[in-house]
N, C-alpha and C. Protein backbone atom coordinates (compact mmCIF):
# COMPACT_ATOMS: atom_id res chain seq x y z
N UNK A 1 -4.90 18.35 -7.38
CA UNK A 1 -6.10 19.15 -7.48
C UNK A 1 -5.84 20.59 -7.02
N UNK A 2 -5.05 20.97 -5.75
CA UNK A 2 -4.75 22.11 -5.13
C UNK A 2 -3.94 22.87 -6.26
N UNK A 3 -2.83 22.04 -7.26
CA UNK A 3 -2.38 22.86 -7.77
C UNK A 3 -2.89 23.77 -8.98
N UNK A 4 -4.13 24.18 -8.96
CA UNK A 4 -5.16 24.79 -9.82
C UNK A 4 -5.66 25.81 -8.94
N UNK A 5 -5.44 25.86 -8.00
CA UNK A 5 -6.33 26.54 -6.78
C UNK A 5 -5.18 27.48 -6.41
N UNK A 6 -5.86 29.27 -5.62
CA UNK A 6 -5.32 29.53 -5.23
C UNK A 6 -6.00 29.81 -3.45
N UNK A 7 -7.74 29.17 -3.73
CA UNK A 7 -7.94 29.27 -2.35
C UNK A 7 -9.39 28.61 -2.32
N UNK A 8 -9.46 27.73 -1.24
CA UNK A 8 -10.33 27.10 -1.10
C UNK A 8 -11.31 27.47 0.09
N UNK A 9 -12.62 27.48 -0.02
CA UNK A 9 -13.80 28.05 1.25
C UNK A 9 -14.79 27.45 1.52
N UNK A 10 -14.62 25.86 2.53
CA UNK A 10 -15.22 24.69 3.16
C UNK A 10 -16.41 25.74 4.06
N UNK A 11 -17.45 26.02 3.97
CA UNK A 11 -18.60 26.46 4.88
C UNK A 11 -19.59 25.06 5.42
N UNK A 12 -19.88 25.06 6.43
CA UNK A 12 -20.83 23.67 6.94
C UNK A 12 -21.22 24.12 8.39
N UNK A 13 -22.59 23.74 8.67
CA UNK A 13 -22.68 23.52 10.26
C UNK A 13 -22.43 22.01 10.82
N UNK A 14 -21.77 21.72 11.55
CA UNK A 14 -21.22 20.68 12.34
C UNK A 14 -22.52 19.73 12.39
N UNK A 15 -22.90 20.56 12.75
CA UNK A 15 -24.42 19.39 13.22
C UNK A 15 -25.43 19.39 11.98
N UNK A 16 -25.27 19.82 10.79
CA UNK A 16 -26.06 19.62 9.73
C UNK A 16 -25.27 17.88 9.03
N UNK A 17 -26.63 17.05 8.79
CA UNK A 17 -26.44 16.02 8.11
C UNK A 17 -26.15 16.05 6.73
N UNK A 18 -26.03 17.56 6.21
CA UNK A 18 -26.03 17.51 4.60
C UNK A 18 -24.22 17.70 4.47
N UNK A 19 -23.55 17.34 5.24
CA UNK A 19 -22.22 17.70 5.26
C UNK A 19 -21.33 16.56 4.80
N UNK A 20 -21.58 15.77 4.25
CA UNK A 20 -20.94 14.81 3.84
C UNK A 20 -19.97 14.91 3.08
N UNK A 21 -20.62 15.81 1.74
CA UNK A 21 -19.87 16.12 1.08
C UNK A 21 -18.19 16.86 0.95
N UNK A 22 -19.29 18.32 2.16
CA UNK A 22 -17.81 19.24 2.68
C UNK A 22 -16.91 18.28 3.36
N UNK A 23 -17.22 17.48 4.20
CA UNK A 23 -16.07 16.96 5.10
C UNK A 23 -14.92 15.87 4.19
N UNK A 24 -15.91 15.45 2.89
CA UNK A 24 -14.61 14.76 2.17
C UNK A 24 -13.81 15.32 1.09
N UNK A 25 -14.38 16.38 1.02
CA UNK A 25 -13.54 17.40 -0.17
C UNK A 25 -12.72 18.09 1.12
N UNK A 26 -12.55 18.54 2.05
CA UNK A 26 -11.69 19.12 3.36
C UNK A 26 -10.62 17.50 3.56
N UNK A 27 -11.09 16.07 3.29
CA UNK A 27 -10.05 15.64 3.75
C UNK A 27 -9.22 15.51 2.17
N UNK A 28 -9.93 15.65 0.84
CA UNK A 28 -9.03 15.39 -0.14
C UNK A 28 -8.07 16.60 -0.11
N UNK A 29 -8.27 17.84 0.57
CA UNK A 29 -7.57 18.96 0.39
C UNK A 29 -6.61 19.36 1.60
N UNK A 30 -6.80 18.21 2.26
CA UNK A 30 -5.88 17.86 3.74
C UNK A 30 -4.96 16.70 3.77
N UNK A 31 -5.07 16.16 2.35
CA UNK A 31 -4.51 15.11 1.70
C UNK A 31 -2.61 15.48 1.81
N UNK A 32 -1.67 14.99 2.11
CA UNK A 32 -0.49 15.19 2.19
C UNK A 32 -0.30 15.45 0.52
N UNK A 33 -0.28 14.80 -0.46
CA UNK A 33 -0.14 15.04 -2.07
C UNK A 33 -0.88 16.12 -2.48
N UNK A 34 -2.12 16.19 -1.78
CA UNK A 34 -2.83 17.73 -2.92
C UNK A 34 -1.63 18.96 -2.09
N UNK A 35 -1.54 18.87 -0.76
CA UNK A 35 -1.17 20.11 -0.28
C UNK A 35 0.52 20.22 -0.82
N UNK A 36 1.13 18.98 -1.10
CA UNK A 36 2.47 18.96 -1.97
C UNK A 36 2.26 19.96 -3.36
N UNK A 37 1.31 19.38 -3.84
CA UNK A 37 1.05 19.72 -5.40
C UNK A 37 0.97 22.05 -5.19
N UNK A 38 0.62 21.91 -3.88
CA UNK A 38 0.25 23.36 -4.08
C UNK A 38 0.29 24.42 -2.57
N UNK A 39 1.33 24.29 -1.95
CA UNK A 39 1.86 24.79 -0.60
C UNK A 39 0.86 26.22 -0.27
N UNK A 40 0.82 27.13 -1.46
CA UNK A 40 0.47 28.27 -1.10
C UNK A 40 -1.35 28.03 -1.14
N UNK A 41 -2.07 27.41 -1.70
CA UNK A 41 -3.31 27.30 -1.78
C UNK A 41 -3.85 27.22 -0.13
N UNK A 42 -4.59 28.18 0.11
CA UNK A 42 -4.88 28.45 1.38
C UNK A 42 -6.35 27.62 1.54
N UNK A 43 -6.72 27.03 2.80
CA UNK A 43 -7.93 26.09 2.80
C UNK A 43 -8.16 26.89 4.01
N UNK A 44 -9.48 27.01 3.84
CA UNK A 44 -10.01 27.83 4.99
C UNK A 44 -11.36 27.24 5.32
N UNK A 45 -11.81 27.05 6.65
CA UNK A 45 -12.83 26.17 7.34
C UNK A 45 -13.87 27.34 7.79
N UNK A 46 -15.22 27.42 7.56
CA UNK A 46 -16.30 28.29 7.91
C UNK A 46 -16.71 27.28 8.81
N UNK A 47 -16.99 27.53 9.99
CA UNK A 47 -18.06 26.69 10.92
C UNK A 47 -19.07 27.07 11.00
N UNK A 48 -20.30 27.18 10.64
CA UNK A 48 -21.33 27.74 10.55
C UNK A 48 -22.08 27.15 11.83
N UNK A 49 -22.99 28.16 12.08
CA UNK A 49 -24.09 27.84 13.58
C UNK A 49 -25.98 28.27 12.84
N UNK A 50 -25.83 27.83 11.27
CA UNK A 50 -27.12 28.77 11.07
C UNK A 50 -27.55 27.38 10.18
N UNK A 51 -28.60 27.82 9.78
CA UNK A 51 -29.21 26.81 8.45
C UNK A 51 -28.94 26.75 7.11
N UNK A 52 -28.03 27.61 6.95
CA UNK A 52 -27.55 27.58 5.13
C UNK A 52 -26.89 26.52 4.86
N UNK A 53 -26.85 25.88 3.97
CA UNK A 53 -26.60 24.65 3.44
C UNK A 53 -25.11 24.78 2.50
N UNK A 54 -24.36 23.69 3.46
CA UNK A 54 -23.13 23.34 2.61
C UNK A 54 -22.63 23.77 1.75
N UNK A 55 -21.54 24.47 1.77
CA UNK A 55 -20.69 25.33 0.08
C UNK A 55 -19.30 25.04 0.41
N UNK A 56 -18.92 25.20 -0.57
CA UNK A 56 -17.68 24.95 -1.07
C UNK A 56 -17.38 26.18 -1.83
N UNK A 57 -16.58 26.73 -1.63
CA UNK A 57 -16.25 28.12 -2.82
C UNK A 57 -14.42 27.79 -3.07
N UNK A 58 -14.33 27.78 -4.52
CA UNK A 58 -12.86 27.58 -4.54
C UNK A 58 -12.63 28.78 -6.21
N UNK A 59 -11.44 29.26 -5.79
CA UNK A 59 -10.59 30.21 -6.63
C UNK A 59 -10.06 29.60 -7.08
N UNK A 60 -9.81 29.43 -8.34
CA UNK A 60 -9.05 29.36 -9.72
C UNK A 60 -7.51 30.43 -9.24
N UNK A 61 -6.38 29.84 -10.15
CA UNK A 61 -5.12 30.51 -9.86
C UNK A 61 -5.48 31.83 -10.76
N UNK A 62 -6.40 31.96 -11.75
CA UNK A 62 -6.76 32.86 -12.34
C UNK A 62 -7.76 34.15 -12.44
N UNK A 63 -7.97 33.33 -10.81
CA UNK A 63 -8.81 34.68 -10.49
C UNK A 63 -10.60 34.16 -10.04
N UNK A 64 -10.92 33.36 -11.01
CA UNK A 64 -11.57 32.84 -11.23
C UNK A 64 -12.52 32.15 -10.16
N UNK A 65 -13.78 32.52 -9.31
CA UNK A 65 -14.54 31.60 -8.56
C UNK A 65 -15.50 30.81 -8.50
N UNK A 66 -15.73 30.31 -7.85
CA UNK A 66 -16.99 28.88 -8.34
C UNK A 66 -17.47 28.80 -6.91
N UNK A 67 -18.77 28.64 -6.72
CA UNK A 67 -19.62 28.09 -5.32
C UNK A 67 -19.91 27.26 -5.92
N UNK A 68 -20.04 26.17 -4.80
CA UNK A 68 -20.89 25.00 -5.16
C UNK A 68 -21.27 24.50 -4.08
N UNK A 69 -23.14 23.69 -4.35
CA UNK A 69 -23.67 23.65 -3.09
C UNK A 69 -23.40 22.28 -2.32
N UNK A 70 -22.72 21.93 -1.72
CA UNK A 70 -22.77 20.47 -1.14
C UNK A 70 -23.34 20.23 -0.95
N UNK A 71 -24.78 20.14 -0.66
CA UNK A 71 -25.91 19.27 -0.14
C UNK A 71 -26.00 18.38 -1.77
N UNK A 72 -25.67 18.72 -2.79
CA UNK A 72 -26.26 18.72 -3.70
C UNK A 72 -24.92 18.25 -5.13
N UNK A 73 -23.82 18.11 -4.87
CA UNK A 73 -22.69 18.34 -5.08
C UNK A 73 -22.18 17.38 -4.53
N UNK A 74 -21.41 16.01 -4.95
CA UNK A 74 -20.18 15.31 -4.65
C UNK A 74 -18.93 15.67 -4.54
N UNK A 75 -18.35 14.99 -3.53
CA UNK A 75 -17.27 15.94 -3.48
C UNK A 75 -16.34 15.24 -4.74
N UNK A 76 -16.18 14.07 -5.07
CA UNK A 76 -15.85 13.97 -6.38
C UNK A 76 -15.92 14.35 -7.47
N UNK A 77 -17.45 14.78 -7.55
CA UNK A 77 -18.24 15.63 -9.04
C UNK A 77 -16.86 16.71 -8.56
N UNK A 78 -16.74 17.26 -7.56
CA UNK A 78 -16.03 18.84 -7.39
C UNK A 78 -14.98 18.61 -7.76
N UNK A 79 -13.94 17.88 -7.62
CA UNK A 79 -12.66 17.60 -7.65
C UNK A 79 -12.21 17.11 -9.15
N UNK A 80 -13.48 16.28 -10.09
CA UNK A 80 -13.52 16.45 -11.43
C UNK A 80 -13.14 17.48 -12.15
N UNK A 81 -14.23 18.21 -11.73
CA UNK A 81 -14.53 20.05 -12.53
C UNK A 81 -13.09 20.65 -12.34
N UNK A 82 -12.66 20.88 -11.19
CA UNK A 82 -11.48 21.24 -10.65
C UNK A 82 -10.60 21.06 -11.74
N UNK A 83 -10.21 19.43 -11.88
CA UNK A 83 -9.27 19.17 -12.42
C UNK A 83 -9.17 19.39 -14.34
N UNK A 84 -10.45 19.28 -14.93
CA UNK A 84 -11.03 19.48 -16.03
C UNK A 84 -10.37 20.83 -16.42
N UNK A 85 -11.32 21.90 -15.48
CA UNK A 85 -10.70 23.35 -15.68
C UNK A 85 -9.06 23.39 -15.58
N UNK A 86 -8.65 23.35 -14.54
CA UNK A 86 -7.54 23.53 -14.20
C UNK A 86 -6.14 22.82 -15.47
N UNK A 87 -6.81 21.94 -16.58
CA UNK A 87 -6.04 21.19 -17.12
C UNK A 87 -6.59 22.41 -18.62
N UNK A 88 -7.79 22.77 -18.80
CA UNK A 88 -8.06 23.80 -19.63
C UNK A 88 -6.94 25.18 -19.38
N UNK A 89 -6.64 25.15 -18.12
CA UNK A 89 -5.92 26.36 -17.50
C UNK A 89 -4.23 26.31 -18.06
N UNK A 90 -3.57 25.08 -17.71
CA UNK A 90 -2.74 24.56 -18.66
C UNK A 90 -2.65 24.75 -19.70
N UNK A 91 -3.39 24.41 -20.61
CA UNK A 91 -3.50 24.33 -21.96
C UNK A 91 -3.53 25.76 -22.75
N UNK A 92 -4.15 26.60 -22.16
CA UNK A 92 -4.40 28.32 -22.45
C UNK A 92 -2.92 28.34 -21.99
N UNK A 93 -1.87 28.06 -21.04
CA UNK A 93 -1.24 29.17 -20.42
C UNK A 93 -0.05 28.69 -21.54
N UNK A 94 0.11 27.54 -22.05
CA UNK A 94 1.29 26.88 -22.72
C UNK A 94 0.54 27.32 -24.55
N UNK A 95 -0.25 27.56 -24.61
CA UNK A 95 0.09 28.40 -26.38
C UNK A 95 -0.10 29.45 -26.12
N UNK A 96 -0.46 30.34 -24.89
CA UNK A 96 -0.08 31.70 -24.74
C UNK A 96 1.28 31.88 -24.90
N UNK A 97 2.09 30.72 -23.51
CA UNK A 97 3.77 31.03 -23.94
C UNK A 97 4.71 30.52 -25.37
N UNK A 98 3.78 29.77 -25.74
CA UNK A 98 4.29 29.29 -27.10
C UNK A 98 3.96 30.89 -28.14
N UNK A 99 3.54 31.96 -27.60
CA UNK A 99 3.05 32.74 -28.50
C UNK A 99 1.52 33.09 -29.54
N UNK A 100 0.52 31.79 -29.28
CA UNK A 100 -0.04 31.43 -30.13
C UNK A 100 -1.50 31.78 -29.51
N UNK A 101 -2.23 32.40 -30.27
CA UNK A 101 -3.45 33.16 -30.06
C UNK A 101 -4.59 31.91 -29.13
N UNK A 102 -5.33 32.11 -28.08
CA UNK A 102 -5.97 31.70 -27.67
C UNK A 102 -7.34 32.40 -27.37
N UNK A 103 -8.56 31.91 -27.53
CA UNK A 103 -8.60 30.09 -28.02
C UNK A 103 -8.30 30.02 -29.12
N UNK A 104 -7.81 29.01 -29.72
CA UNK A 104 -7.48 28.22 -30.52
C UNK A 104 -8.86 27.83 -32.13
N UNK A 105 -9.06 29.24 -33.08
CA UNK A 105 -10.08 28.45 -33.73
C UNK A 105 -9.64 27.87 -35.22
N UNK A 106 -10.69 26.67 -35.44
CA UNK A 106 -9.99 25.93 -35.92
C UNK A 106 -11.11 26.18 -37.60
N UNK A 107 -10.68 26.57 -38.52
CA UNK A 107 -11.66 26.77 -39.63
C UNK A 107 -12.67 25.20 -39.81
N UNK A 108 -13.82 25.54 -39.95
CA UNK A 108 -14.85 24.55 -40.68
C UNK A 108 -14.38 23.79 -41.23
N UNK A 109 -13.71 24.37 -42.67
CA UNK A 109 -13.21 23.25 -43.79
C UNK A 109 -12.23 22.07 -42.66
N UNK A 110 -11.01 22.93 -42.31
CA UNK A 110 -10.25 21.45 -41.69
C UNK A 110 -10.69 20.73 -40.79
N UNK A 111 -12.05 20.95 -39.86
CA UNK A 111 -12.61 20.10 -39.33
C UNK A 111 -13.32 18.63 -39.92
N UNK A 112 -13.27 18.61 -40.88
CA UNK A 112 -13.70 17.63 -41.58
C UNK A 112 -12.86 17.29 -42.69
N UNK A 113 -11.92 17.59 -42.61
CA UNK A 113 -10.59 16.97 -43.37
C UNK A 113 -9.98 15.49 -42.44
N UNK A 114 -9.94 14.42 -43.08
CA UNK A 114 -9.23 13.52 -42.84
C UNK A 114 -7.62 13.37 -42.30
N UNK A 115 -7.78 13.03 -40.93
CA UNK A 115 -6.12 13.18 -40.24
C UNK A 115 -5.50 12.47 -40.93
N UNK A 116 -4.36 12.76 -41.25
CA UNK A 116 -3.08 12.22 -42.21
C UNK A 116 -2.88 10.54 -41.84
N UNK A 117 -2.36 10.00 -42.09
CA UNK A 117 -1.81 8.81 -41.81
C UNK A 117 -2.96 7.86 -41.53
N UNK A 118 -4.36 7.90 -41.88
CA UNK A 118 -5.78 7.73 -41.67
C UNK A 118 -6.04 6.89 -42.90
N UNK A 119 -7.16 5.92 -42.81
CA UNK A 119 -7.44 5.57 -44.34
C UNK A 119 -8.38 4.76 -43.81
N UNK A 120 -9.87 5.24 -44.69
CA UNK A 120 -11.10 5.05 -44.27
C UNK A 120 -11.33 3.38 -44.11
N UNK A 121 -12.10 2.59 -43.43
CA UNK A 121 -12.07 1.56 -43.31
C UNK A 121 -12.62 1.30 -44.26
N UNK A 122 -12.52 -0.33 -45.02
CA UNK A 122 -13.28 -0.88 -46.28
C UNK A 122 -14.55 -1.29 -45.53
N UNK A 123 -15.63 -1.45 -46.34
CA UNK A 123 -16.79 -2.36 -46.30
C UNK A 123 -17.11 -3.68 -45.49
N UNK A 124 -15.80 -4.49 -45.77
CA UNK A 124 -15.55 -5.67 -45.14
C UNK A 124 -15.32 -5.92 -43.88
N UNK A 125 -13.98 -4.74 -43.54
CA UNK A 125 -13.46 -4.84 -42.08
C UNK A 125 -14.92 -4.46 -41.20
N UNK A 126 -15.37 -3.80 -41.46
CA UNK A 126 -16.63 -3.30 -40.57
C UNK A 126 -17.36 -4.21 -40.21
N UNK A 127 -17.65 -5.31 -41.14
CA UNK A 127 -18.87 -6.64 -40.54
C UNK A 127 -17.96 -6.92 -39.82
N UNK A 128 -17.22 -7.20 -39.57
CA UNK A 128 -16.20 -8.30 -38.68
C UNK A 128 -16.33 -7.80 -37.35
């Protein structure tokens, strides 16, 4: 997950009950494997003493930032998105180096062209 990240920003008050969330996205990112996956991704802990409610703020290697509110926010839902983007992030950076214009559009007509090696099912197979 870290290796998508170039910086992560855990905010919580200690004594707020809405912290559930922050404290398990801080241990997935305290995880021996995420911090393998990504040495330089810096995790940084806000201790808060006020009433604002749970955030999470994490940087994209691209610059890119996201808040999100933990009270309200799984820390799983977070670590999804993370990985979703971050695999979108991949994907842009390898037909950039392949040379190849991104995004990627794909004309109308061949969207509804039949993939090769394909052959529509009969009538029959379908009841079955």
């Amino acid at each position: 997950m870290l290796k998508f990240l170039s910086r992560v920003r855990i905010e919580f008050n200690a004594l707020d009950p809405r912290t559930a969330s922050c404290l398990e996205f801080l241990a997935q990112c305290n995880a021996r494997k995420a911090k393998e996956s990504n040495p330089s991704c810096a995790v940084q802990v806000k201790r808060r003493t006020d009433d604002e409610p749970p955030k999470i703020t994490v940087t994209f290697v691209n610059g890119v930032e996201e808040v999100f509110n933990a009270t309200a926010t799984p820390a799983q839902d977070i670590r999804n998105m993370i990985l979703e983007k971050g695999q979108s992030l991949e994907t842009e950076q390898m037909f950039r180096d392949a040379g190849e214009p991104w995004p990627v559009v794909i004309p109308a007509e061949e969207l509804h062209q039949p993939a090769p090696g394909t052959k529509p099912r009969k009538a029959e197979e379908k009841k079955q």
